[in-house]
Protein backbone atom coordinates (compact mmCIF):
# COMPACT_ATOMS: atom_id res chain seq x y z
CA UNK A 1 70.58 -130.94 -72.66
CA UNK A 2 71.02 -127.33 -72.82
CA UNK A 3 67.76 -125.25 -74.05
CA UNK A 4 69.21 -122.98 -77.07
CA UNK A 5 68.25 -119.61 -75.37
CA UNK A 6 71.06 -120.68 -72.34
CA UNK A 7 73.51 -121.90 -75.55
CA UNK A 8 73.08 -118.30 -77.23
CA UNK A 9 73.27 -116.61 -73.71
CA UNK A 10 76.66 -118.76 -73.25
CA UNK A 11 78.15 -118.19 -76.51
CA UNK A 12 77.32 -114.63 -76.80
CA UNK A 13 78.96 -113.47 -72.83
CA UNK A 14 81.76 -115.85 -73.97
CA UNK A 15 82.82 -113.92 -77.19
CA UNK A 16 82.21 -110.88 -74.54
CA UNK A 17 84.55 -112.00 -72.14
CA UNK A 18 87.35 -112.96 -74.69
CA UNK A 19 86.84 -109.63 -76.45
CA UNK A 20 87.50 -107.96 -73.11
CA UNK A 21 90.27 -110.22 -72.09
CA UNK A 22 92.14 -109.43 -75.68
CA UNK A 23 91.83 -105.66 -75.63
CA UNK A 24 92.97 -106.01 -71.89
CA UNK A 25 96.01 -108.14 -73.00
CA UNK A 26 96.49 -105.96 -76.01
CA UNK A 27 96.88 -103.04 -73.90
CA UNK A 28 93.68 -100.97 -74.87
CA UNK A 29 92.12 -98.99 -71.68
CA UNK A 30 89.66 -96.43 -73.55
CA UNK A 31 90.38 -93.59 -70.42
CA UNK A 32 91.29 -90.87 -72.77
CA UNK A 33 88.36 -89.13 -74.97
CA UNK A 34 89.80 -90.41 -77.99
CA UNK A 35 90.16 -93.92 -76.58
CA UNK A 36 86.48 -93.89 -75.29
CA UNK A 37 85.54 -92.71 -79.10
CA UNK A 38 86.69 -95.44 -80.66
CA UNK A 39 84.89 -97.92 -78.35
CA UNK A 40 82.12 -95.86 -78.61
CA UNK A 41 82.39 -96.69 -82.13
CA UNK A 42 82.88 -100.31 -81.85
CA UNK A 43 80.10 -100.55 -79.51
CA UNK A 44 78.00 -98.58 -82.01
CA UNK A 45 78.68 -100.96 -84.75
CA UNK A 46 78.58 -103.85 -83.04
CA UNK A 47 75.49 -103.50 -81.20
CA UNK A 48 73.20 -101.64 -84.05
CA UNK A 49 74.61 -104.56 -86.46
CA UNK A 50 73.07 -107.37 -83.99
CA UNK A 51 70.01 -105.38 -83.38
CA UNK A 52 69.51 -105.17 -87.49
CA UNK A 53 70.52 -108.26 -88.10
CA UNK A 54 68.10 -109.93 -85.14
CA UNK A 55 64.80 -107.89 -85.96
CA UNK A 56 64.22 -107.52 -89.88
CA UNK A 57 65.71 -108.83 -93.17
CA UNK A 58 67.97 -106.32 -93.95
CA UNK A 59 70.54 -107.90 -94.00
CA UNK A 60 69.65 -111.84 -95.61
CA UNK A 61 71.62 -111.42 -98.37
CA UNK A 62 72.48 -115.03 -98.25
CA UNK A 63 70.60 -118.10 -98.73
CA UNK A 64 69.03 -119.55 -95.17
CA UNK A 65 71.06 -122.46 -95.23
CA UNK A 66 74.10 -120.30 -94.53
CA UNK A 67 74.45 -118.94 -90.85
CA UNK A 68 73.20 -115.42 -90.33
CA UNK A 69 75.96 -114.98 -88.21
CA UNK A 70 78.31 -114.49 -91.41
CA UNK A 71 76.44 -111.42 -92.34
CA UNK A 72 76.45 -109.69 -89.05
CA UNK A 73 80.64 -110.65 -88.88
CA UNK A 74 80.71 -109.44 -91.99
CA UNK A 75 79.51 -105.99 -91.35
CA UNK A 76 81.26 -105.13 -88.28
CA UNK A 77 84.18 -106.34 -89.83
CA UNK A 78 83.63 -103.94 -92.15
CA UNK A 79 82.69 -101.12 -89.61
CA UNK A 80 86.02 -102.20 -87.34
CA UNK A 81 88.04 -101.55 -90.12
CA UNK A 82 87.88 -98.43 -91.40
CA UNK A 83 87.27 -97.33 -87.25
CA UNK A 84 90.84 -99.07 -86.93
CA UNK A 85 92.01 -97.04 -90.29
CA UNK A 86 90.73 -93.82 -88.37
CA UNK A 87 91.96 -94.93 -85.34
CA UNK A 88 95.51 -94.88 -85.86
CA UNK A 89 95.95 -91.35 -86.44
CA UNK A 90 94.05 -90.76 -82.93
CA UNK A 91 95.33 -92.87 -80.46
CA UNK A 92 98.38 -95.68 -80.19
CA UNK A 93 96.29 -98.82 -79.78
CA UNK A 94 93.04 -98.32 -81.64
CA UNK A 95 92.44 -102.22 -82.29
CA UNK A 96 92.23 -102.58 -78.18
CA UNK A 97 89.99 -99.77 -77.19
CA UNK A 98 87.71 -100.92 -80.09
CA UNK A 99 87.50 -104.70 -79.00
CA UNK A 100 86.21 -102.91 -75.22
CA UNK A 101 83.45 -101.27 -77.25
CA UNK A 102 83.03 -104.37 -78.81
CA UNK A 103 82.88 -106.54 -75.68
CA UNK A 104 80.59 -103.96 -73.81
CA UNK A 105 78.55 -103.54 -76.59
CA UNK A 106 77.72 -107.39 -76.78
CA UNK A 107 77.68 -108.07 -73.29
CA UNK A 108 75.07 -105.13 -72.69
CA UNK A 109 73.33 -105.70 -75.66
CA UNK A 110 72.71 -109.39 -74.46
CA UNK A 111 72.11 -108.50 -70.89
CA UNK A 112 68.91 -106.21 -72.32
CA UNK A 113 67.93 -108.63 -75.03
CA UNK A 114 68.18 -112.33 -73.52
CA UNK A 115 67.99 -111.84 -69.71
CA UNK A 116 65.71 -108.81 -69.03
CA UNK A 117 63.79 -109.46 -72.17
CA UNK A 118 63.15 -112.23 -74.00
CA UNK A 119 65.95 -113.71 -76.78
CA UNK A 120 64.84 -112.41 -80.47
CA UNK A 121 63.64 -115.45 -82.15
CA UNK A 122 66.31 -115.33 -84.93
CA UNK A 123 69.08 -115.88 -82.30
CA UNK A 124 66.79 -118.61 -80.55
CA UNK A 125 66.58 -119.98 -83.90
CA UNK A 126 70.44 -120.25 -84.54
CA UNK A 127 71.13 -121.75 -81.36
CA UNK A 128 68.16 -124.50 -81.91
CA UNK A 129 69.74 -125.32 -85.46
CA UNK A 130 73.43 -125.79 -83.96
CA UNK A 131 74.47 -129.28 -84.44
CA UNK A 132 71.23 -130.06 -86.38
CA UNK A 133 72.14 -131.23 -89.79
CA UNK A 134 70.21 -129.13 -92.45
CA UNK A 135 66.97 -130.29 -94.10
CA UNK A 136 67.45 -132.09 -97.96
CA UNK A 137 64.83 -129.83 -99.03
CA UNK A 138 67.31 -126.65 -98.19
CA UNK A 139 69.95 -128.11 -99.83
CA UNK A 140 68.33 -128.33 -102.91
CA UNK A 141 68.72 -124.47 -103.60
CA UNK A 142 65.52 -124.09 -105.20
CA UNK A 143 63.62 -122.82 -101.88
């Protein structure tokens, strides 16, 4: 059985690769100034998001039976958009050169926080509760 820091380190560099792979495929190569902007901007997001999300409360504005996850996709969902609205006006394929920002961002981001340094113990904590079913008590709703 896999310990859930390798799990998290697996499932994070694989949502790394793919976002690399599909702004390859979708044509983005952020070599212009504008290009590196936006993933600049989607590595901003993405990254400062995760880092929020995996070191405070800010952003629990959902119960703790729900995934923390959904807040943090939430948010740079949120930020990717209107970087994609502002994008179009700046370069042709916006969508690509932000999913390289994206990719980097998470890649790096779990390279300094998971292999240098230690996991964050809300990520540790997702990964140990995968495939756990939840406690009756936190189904109850009145935690």
């Amino acid at each position: 059985m896999t310990t859930a820091r390798r799990q998290a380190l697996y499932v994070d560099f694989s949502l790394a690769v793919t976002a690399l792979l599909f702004a390859t495929l979708a044509g983005g190569t952020p070599l212009s100034g504008e290009g590196v902007l936006i993933a600049g901007v989607g590595l901003g997001v993405f990254v400062g998001t995760l880092f929020v999300a995996e070191r405070s409360d800010v952003l629990a504005l959902i119960n703790r039976t729900r995934p923390m996850s959904l807040v943090v996709a939430t948010a740079a969902f949120l930020g990717v958009g209107v970087a994609l609205i502002a994008g179009q006006g700046i370069v042709a394929a916006p969508a690509a050169n932000l999913l390289w920002g994206m990719g980097v961002g998470l890649g790096g981001y779990r390279i300094q926080y998971g292999v240098r340094t230690p996991l964050p113990k809300k990520r540790r904590k997702q990964a140990e509760m995968w495939g756990e079913p939840p406690d009756p008590e936190e189904l109850d709703g009145n935690s």
